[in-house]
Protein backbone atom coordinates (compact mmCIF):
# COMPACT_ATOMS: atom_id res chain seq x y z
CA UNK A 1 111.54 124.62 91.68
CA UNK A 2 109.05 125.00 88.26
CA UNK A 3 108.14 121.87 86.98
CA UNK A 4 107.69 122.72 83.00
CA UNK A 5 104.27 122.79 82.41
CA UNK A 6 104.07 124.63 79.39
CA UNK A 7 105.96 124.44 75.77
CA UNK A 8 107.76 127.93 75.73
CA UNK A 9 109.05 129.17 79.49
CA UNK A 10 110.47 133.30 79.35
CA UNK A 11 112.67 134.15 82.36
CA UNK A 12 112.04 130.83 84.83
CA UNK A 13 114.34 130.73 87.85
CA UNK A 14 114.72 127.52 87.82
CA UNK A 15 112.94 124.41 85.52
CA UNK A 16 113.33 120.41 85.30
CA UNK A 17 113.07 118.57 82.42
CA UNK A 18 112.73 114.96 82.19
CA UNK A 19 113.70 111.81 80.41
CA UNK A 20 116.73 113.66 78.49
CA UNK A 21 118.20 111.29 76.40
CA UNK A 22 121.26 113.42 75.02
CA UNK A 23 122.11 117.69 74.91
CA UNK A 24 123.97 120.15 72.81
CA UNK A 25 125.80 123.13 74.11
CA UNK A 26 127.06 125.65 72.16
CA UNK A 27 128.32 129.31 73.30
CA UNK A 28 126.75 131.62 70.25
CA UNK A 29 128.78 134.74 71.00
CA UNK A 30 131.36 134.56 74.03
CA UNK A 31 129.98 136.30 77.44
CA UNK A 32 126.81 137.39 75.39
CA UNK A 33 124.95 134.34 74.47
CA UNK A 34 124.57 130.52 75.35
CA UNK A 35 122.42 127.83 73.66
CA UNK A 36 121.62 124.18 74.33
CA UNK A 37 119.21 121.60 72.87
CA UNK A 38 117.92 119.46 74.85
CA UNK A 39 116.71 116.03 73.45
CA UNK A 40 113.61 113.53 74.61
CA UNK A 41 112.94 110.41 74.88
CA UNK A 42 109.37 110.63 73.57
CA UNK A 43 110.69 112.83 70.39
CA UNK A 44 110.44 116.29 71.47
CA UNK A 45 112.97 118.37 71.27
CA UNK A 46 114.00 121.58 73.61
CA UNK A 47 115.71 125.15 73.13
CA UNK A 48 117.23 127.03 75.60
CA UNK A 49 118.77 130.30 75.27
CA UNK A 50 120.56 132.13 77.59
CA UNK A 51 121.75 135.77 77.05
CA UNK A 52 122.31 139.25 78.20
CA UNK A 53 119.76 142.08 77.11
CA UNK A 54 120.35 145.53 79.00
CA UNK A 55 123.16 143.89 81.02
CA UNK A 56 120.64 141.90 82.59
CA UNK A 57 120.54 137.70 82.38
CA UNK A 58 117.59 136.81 80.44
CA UNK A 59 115.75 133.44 79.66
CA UNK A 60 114.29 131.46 76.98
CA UNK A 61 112.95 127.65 76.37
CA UNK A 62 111.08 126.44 73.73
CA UNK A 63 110.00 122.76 73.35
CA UNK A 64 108.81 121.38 70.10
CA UNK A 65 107.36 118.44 68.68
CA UNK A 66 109.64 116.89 65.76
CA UNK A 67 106.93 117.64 63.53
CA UNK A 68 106.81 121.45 64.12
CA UNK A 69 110.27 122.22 63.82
């Protein structure tokens, strides 16, 4: 399991994030793309994406501070 170290994670098999207070799912375009937002107790907020590029399952989080959104 990855333990999120960092503020922006490309391609992680697997991650855990803590103290979520609440989340928002939305599917962006059907089969193709999924988002969420994930949000923090201490303010931050996270992004992940999940899509297909090249019929392949691909990856993204990005945590940010309220201040740099």
């Amino acid at each position: 399991m990855f333990f999120k170290e960092t503020s922006t994670l490309i391609d992680p098999d697997e991650f855990l994030l803590n103290n979520v207070n609440s989340y928002h799912y939305e599917v962006m375009d059907e089969g193709q793309h999924i988002w969420m937002g994930f949000y923090m107790s201490d303010g931050k907020i996270g992004h992940l994406n999940m899509f297909i590029n090249d019929g392949r399952i691909k990856v993204r989080y990005e945590e940010f501070d309220n201040e740099n959104l």
